[in-house]
PDB file of N, CA and C in Angstrom:
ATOM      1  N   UNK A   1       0.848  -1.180   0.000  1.00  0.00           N
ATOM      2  CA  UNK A   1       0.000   0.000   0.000  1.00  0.00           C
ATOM      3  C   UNK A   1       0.894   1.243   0.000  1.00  0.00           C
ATOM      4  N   UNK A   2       0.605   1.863  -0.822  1.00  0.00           N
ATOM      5  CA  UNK A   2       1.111   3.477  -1.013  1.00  0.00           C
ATOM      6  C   UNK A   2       0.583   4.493   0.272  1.00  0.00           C
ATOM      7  N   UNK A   3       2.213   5.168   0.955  1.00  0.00           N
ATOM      8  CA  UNK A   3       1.603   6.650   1.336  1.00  0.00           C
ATOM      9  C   UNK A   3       1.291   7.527   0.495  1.00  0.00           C
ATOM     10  N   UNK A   4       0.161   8.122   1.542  1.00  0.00           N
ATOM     11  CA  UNK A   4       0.006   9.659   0.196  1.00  0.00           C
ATOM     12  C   UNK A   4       0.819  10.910   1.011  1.00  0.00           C
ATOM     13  N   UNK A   5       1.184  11.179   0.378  1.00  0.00           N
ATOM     14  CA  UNK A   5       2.224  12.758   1.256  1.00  0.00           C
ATOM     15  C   UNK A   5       1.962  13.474  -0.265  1.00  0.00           C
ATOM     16  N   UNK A   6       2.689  14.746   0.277  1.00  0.00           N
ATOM     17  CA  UNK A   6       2.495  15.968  -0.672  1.00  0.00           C
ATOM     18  C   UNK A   6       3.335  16.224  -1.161  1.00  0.00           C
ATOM     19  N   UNK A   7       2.709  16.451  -2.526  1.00  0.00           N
ATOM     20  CA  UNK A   7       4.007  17.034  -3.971  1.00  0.00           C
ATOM     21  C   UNK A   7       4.891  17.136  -3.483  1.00  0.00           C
ATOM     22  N   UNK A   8       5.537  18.137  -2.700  1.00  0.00           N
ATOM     23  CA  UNK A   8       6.139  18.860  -2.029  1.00  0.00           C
ATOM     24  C   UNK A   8       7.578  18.014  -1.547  1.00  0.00           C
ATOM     25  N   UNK A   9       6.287  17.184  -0.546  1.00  0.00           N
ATOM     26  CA  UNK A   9       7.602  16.625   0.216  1.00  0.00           C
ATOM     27  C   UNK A   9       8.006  15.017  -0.647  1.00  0.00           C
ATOM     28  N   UNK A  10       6.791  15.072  -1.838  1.00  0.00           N
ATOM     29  CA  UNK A  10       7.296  13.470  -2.528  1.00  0.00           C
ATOM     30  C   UNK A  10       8.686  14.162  -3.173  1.00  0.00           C
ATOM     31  N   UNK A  11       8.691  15.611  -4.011  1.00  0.00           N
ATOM     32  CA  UNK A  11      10.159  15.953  -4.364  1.00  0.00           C
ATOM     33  C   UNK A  11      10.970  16.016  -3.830  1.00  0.00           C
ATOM     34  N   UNK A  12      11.272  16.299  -2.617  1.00  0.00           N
ATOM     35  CA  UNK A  12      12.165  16.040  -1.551  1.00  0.00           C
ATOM     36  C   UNK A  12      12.561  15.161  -1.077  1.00  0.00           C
ATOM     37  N   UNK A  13      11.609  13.724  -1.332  1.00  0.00           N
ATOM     38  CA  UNK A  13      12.136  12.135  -1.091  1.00  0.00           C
ATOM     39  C   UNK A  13      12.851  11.934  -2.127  1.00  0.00           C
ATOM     40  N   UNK A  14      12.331  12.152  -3.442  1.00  0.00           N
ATOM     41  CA  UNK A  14      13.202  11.788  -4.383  1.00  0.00           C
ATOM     42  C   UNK A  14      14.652  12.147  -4.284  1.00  0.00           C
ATOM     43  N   UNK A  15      14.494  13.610  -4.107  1.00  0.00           N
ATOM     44  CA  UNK A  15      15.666  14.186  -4.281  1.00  0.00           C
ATOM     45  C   UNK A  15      17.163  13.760  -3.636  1.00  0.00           C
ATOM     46  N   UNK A  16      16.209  13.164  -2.614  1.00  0.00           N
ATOM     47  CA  UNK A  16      16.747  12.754  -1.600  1.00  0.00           C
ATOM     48  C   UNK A  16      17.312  11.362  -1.517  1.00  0.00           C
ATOM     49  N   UNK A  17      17.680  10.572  -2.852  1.00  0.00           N
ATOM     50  CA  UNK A  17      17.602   9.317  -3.132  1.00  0.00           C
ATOM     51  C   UNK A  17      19.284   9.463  -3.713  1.00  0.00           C
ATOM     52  N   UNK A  18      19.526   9.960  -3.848  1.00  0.00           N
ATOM     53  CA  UNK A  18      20.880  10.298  -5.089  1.00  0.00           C
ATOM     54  C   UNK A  18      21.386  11.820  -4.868  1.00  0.00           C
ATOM     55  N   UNK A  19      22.498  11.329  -5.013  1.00  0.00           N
ATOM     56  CA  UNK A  19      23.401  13.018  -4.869  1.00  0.00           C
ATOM     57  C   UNK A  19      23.555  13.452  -6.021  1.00  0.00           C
ATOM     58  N   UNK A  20      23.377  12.823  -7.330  1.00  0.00           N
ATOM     59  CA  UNK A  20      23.232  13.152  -8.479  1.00  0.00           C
ATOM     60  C   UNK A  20      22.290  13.953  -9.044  1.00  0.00           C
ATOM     61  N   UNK A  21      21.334  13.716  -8.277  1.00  0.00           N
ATOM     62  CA  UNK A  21      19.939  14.052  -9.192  1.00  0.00           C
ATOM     63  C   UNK A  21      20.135  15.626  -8.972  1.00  0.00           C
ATOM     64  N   UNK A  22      19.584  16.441  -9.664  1.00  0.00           N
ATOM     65  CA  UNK A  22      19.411  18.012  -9.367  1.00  0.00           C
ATOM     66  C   UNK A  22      18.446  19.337  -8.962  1.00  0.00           C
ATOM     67  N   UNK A  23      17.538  18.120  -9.798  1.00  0.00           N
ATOM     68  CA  UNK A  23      16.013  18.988 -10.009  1.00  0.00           C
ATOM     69  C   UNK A  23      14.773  17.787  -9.972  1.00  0.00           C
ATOM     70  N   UNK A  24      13.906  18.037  -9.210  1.00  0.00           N
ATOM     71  CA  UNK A  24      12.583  17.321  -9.143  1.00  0.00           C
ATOM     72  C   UNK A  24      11.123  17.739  -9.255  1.00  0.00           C
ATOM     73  N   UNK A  25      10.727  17.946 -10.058  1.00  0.00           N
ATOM     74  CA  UNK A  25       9.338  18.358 -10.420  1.00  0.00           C
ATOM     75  C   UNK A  25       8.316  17.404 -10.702  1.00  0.00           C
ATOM     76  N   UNK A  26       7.055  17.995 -10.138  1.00  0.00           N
ATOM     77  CA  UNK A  26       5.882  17.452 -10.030  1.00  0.00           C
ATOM     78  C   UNK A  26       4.891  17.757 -11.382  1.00  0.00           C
ATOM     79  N   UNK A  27       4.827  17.625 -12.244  1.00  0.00           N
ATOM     80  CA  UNK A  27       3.729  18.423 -13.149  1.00  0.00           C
ATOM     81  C   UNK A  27       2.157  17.310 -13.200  1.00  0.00           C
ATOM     82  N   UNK A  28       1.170  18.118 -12.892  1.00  0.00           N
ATOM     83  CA  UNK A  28      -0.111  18.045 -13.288  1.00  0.00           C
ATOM     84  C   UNK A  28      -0.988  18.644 -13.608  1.00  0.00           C
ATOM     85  N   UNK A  29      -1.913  18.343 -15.101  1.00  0.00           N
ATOM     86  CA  UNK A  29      -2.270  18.807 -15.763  1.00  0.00           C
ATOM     87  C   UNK A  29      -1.430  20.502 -16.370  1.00  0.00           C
ATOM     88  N   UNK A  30      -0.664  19.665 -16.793  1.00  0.00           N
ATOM     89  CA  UNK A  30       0.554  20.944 -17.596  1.00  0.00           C
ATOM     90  C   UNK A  30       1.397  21.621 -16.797  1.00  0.00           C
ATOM     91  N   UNK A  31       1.322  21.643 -15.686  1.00  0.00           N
ATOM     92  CA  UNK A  31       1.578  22.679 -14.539  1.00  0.00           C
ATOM     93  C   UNK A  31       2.429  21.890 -13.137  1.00  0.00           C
ATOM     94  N   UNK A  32       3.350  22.969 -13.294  1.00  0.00           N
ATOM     95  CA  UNK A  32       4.240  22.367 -12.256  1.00  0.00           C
ATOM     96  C   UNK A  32       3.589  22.720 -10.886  1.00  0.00           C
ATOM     97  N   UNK A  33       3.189  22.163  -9.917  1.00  0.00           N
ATOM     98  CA  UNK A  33       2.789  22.014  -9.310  1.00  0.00           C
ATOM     99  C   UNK A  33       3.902  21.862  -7.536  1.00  0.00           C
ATOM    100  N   UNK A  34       4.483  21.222  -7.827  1.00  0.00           N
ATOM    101  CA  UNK A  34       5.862  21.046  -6.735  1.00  0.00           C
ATOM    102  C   UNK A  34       7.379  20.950  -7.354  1.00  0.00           C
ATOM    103  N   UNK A  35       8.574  21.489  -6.617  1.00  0.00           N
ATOM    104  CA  UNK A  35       9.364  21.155  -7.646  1.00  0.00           C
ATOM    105  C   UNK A  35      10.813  21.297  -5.908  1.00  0.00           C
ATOM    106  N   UNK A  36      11.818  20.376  -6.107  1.00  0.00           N
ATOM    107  CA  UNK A  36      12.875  20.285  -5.252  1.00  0.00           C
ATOM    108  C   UNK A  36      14.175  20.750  -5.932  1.00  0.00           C
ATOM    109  N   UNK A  37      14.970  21.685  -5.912  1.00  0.00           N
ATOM    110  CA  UNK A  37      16.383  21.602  -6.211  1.00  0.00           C
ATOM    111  C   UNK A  37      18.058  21.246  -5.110  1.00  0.00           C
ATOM    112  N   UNK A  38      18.557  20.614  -5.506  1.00  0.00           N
ATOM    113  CA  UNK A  38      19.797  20.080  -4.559  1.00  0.00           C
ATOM    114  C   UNK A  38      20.205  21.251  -4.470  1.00  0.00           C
ATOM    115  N   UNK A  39      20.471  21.436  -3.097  1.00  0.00           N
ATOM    116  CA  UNK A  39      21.214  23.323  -3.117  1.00  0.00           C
ATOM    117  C   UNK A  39      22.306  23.011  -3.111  1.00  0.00           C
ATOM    118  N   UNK A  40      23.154  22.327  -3.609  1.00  0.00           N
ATOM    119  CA  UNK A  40      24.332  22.289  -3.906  1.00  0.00           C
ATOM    120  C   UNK A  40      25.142  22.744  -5.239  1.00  0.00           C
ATOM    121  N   UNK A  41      24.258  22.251  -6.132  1.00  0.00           N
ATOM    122  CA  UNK A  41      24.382  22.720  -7.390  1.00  0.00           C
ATOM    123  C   UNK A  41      23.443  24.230  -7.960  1.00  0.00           C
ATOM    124  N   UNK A  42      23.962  24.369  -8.973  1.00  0.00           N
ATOM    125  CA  UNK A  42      23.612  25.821  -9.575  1.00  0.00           C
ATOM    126  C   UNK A  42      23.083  25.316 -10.637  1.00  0.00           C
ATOM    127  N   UNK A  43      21.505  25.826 -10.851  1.00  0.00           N
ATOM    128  CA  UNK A  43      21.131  25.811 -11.924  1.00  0.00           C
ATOM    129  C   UNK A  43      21.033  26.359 -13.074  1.00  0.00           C
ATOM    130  N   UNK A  44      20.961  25.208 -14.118  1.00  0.00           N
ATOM    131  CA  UNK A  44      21.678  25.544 -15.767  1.00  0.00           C
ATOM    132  C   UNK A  44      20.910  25.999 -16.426  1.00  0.00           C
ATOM    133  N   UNK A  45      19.806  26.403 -15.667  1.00  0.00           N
ATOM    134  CA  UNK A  45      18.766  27.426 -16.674  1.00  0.00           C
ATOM    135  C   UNK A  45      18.064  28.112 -15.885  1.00  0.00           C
ATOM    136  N   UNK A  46      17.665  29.655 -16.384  1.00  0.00           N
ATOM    137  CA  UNK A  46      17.345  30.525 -15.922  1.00  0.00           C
ATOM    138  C   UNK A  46      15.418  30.158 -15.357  1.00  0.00           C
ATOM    139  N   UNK A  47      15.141  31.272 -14.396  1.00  0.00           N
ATOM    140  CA  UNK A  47      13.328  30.925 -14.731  1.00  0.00           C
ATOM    141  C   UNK A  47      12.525  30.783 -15.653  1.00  0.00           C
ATOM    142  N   UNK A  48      13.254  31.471 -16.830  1.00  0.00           N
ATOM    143  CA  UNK A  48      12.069  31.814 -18.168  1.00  0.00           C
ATOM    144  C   UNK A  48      12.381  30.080 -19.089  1.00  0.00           C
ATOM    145  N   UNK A  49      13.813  29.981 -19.024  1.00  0.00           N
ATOM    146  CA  UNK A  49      13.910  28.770 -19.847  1.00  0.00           C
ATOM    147  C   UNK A  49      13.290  27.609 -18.922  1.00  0.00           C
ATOM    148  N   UNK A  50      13.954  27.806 -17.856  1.00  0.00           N
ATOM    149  CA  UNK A  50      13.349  26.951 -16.754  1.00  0.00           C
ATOM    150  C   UNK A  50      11.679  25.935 -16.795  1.00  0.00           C
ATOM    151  N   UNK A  51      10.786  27.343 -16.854  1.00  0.00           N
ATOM    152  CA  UNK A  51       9.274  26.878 -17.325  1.00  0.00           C
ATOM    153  C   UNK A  51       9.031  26.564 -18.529  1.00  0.00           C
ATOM    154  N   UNK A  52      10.388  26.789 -19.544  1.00  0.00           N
ATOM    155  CA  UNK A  52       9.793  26.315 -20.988  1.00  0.00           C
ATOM    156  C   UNK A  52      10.241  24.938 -20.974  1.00  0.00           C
ATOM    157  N   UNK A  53      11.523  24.316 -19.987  1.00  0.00           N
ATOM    158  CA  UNK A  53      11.254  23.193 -19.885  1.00  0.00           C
ATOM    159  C   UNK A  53      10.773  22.170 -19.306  1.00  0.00           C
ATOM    160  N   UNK A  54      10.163  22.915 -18.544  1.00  0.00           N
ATOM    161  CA  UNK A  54       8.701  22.001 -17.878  1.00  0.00           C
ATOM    162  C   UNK A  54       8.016  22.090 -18.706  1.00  0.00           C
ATOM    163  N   UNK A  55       7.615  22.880 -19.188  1.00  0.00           N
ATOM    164  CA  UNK A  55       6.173  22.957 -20.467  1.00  0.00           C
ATOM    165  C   UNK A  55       6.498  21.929 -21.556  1.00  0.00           C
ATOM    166  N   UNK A  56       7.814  21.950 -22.656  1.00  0.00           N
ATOM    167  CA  UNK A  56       8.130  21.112 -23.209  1.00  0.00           C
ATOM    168  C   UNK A  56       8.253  19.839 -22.706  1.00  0.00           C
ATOM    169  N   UNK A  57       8.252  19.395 -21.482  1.00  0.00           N
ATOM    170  CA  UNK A  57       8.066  18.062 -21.255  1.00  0.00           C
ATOM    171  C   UNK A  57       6.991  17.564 -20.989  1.00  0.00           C
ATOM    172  N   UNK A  58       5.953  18.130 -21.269  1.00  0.00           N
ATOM    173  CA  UNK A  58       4.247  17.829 -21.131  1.00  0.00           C
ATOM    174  C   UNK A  58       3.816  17.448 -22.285  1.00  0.00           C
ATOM    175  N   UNK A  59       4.508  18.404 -23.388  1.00  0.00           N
ATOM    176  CA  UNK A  59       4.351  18.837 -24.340  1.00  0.00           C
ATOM    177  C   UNK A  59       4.713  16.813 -25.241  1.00  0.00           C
ATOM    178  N   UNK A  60       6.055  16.864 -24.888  1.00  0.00           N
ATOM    179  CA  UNK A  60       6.597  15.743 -25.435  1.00  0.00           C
ATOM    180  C   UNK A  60       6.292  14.566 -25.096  1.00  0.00           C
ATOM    181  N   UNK A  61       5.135  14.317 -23.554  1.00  0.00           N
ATOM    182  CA  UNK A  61       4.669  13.075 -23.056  1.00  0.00           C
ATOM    183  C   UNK A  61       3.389  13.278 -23.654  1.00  0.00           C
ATOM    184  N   UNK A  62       2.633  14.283 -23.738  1.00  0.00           N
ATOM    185  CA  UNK A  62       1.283  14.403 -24.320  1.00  0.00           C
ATOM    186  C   UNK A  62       1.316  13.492 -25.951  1.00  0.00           C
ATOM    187  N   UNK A  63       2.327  13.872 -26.866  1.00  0.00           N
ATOM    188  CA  UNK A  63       2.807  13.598 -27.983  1.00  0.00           C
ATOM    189  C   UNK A  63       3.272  11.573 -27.716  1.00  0.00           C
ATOM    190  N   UNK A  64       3.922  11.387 -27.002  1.00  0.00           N
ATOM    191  CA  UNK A  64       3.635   9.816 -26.510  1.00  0.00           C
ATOM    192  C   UNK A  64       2.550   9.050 -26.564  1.00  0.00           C
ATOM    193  N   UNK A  65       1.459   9.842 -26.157  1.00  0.00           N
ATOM    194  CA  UNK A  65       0.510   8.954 -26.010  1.00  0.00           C
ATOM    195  C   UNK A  65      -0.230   8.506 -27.023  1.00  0.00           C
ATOM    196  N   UNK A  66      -0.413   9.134 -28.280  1.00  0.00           N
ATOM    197  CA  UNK A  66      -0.437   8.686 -29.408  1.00  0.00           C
ATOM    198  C   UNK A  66       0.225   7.048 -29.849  1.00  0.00           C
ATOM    199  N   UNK A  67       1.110   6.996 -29.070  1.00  0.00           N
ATOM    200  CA  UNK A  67       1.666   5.385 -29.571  1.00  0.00           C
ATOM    201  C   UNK A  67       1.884   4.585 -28.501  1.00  0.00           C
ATOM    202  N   UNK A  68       0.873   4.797 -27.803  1.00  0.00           N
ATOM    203  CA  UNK A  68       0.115   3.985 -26.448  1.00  0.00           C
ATOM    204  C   UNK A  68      -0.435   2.968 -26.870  1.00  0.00           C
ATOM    205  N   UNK A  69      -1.220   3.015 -27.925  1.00  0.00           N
ATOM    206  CA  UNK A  69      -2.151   1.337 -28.295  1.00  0.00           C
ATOM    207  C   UNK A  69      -1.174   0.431 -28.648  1.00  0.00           C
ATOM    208  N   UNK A  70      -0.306   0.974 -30.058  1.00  0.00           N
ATOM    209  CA  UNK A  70       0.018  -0.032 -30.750  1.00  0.00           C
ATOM    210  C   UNK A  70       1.054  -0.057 -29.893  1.00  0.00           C
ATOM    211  N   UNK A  71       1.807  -0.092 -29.059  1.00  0.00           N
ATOM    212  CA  UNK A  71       3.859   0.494 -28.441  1.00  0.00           C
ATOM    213  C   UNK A  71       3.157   0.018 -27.059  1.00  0.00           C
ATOM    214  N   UNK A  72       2.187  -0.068 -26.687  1.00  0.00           N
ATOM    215  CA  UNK A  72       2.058   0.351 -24.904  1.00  0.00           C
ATOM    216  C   UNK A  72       2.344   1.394 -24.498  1.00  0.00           C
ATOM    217  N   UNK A  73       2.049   1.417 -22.916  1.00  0.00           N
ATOM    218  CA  UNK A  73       2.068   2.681 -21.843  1.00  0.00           C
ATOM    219  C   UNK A  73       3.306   3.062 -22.142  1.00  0.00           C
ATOM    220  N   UNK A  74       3.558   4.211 -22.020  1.00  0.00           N
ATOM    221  CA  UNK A  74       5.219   4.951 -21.666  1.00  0.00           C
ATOM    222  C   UNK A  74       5.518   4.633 -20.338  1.00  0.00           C
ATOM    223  N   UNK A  75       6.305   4.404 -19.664  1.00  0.00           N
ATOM    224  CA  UNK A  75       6.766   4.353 -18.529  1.00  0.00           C
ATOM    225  C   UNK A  75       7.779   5.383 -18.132  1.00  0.00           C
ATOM    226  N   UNK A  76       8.622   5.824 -19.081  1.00  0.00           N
ATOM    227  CA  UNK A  76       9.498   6.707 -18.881  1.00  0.00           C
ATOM    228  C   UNK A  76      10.351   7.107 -20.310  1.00  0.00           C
ATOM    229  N   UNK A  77      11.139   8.497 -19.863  1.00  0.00           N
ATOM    230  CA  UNK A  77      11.443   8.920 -21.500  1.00  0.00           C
ATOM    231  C   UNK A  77      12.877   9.470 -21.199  1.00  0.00           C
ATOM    232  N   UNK A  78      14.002   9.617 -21.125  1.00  0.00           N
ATOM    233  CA  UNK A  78      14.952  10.347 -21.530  1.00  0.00           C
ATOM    234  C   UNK A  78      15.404  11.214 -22.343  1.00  0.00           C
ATOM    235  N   UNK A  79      15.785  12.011 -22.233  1.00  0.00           N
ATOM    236  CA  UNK A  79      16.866  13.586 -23.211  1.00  0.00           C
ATOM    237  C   UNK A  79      17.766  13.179 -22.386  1.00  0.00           C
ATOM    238  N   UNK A  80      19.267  12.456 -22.880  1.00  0.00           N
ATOM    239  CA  UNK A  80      20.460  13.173 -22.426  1.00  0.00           C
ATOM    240  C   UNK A  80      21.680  13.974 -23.406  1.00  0.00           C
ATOM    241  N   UNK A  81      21.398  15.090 -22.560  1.00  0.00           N
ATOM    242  CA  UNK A  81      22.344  16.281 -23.324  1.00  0.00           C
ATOM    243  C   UNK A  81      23.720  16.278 -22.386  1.00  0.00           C
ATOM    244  N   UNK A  82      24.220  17.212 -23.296  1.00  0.00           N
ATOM    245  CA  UNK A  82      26.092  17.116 -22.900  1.00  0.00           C
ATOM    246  C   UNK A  82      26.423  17.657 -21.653  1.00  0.00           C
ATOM    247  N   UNK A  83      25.383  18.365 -20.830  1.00  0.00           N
ATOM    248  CA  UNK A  83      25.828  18.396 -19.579  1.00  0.00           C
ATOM    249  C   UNK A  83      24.830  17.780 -18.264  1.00  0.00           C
ATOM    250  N   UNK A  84      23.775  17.872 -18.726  1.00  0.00           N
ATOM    251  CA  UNK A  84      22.928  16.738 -18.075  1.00  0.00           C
ATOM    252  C   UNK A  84      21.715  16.230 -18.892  1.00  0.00           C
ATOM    253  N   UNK A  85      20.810  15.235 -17.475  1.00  0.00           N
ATOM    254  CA  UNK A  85      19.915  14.352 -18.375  1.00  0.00           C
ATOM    255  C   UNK A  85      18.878  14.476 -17.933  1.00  0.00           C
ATOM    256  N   UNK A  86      17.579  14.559 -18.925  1.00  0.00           N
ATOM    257  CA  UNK A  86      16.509  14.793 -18.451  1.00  0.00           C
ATOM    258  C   UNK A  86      15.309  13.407 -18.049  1.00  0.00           C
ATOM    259  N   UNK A  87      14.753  13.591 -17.422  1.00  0.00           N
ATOM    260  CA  UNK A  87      13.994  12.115 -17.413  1.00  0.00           C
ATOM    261  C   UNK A  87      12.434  12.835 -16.911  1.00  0.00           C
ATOM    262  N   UNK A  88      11.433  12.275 -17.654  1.00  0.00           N
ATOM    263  CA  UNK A  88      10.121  12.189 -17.698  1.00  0.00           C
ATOM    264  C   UNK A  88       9.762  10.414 -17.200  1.00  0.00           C
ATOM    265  N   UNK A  89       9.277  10.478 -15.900  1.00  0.00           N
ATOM    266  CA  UNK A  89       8.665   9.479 -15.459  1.00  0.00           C
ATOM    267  C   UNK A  89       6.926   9.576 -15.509  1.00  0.00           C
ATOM    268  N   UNK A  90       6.100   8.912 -16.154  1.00  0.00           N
ATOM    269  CA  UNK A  90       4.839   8.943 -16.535  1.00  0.00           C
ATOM    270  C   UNK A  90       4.237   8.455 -15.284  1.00  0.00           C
ATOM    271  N   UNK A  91       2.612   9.070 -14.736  1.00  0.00           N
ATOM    272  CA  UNK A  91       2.443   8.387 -13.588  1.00  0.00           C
ATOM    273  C   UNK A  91       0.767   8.696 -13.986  1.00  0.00           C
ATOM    274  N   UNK A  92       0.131   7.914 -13.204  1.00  0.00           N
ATOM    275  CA  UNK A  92      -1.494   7.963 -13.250  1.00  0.00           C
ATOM    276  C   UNK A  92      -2.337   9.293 -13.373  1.00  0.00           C
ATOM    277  N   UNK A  93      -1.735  10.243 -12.616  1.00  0.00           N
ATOM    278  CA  UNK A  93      -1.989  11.452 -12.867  1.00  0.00           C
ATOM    279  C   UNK A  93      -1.488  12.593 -12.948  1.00  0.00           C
ATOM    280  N   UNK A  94      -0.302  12.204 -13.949  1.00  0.00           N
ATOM    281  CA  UNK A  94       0.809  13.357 -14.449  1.00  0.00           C
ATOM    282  C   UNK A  94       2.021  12.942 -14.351  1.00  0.00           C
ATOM    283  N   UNK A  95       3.259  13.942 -14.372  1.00  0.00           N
ATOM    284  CA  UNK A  95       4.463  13.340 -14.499  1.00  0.00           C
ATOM    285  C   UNK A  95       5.202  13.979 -13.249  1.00  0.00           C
ATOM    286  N   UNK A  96       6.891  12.896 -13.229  1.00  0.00           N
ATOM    287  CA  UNK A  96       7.406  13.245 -12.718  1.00  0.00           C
ATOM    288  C   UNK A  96       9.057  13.791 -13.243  1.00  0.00           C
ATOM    289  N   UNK A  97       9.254  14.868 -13.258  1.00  0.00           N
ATOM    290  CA  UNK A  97      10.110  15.194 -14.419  1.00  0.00           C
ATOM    291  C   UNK A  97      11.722  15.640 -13.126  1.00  0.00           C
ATOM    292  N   UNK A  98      12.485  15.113 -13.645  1.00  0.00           N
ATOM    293  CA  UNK A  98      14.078  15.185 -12.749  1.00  0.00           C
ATOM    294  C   UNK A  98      15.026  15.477 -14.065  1.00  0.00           C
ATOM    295  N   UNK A  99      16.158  16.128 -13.632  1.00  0.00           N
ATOM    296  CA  UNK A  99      17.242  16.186 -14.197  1.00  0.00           C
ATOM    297  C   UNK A  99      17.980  15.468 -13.207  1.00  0.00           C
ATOM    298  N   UNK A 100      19.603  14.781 -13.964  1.00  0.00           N
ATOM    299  CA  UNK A 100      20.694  14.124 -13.034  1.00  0.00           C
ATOM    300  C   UNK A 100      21.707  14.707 -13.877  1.00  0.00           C
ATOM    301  N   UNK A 101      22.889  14.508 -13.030  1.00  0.00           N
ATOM    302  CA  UNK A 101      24.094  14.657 -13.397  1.00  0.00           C
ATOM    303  C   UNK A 101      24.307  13.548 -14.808  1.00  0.00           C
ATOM    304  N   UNK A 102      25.532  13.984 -15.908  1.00  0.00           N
ATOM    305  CA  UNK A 102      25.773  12.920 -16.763  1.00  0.00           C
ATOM    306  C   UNK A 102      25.865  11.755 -16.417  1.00  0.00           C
ATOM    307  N   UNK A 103      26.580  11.654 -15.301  1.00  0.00           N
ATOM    308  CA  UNK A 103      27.584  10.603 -15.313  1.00  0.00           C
ATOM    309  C   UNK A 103      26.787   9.412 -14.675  1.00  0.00           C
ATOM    310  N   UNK A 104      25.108  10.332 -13.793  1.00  0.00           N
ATOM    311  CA  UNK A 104      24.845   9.571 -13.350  1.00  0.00           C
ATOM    312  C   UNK A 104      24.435   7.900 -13.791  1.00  0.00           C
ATOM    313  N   UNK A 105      23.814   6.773 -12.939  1.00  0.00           N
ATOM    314  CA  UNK A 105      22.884   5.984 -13.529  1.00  0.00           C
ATOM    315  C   UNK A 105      21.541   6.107 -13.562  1.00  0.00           C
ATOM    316  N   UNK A 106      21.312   6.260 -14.966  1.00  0.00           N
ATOM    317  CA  UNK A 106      19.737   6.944 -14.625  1.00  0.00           C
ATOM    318  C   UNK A 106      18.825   5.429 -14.109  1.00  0.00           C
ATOM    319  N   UNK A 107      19.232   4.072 -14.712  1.00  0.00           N
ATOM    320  CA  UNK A 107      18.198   2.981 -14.420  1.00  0.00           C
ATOM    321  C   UNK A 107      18.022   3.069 -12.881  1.00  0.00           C
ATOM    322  N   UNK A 108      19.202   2.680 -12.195  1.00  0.00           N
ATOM    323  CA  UNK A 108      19.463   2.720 -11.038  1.00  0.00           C
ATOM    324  C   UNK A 108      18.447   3.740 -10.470  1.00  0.00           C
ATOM    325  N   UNK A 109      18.303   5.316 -10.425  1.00  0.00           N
ATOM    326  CA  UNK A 109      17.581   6.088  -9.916  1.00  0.00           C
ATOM    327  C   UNK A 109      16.388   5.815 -10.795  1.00  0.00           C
ATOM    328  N   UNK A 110      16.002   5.661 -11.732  1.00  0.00           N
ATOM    329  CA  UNK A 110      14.427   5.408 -11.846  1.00  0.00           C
ATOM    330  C   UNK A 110      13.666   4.072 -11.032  1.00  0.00           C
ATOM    331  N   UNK A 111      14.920   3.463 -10.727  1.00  0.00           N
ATOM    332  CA  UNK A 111      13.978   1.626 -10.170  1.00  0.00           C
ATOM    333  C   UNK A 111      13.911   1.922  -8.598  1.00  0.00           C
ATOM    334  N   UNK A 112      14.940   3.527  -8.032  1.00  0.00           N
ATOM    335  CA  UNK A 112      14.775   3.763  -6.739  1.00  0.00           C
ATOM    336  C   UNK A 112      13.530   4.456  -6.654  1.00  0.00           C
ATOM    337  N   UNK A 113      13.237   5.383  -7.020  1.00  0.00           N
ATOM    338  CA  UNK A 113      12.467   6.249  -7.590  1.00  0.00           C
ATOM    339  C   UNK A 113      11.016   5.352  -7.233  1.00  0.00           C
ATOM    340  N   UNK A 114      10.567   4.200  -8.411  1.00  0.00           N
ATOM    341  CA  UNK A 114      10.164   3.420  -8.616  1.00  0.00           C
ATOM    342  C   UNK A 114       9.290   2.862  -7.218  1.00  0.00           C
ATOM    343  N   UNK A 115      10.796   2.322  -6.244  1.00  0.00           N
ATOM    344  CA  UNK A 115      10.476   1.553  -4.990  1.00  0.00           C
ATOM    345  C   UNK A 115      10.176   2.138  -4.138  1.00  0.00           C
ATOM    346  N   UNK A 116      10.098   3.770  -4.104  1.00  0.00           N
ATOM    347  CA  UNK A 116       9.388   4.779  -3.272  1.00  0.00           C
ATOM    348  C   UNK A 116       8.208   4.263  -2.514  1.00  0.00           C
ATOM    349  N   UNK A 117       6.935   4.125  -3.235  1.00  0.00           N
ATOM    350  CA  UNK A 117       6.010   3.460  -2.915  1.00  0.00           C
ATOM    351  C   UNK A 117       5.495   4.166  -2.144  1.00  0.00           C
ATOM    352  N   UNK A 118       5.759   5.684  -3.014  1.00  0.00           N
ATOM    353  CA  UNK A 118       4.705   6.679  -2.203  1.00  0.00           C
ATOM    354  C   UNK A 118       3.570   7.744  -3.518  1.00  0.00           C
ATOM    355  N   UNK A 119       2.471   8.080  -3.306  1.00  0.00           N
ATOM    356  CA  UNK A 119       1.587   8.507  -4.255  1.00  0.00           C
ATOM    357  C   UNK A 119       1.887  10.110  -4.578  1.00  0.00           C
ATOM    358  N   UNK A 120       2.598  10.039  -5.386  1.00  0.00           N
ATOM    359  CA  UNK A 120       3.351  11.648  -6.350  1.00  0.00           C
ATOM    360  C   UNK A 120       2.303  11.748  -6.309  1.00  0.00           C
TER     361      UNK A 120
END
């Protein structure tokens, strides 16, 4: 059985899983809704780009679902770019969108992620 806790503090578990990870956002229905950053690191995009890439990742799971019948459910999606990686985790009612370091392992943190077994 799943806890339910809040956006809030589900980004903060995550975040809280890996020293890698950087950024944790909640989006539902288009809209970021909760979001965690590691205060350790400095982030690589400003506010304005910031929300365009939350928006573009709604944008690009919305566009998924189109090849849901024939492909199955999405479970999860990757962008990795040359200084980090983006990951869209698909969930019952919206997504869960993280950046990690390159180097990280992203399987590894999605199957932790995963074993949370708490209701984003």
């Amino acid at each position: 059985m799943s806890k339910q806790i809040t956006p809030l503090v589900a980004c903060n578990e995550v975040l809280a899983i890996d020293d890698s990870i950087r950024f944790v956002g909640r989006i539902k229905d288009r809209k970021l809704i909760a979001f965690a950053r590691h205060q350790g690191k400095k982030p690589l995009l400003d506010a304005e780009l910031g929300n365009l890439a939350h928006y573009y990742a709604s944008v690009k799971a919305n566009m998924e679902e189109m090849f849901d019948g024939p492909l199955g459910k999405t479970n999860w999606m990757i962008t990795a770019k040359e200084y980090v990686k983006l990951v869209t985790l698909f969930l019952d009612d919206g997504l869960l969108i993280f950046s990690l370091d390159v180097e990280a392992n992203h399987d590894e943190i999605i199957k932790k992620i995963q074993s949370l077994n708490i209701q984003l």
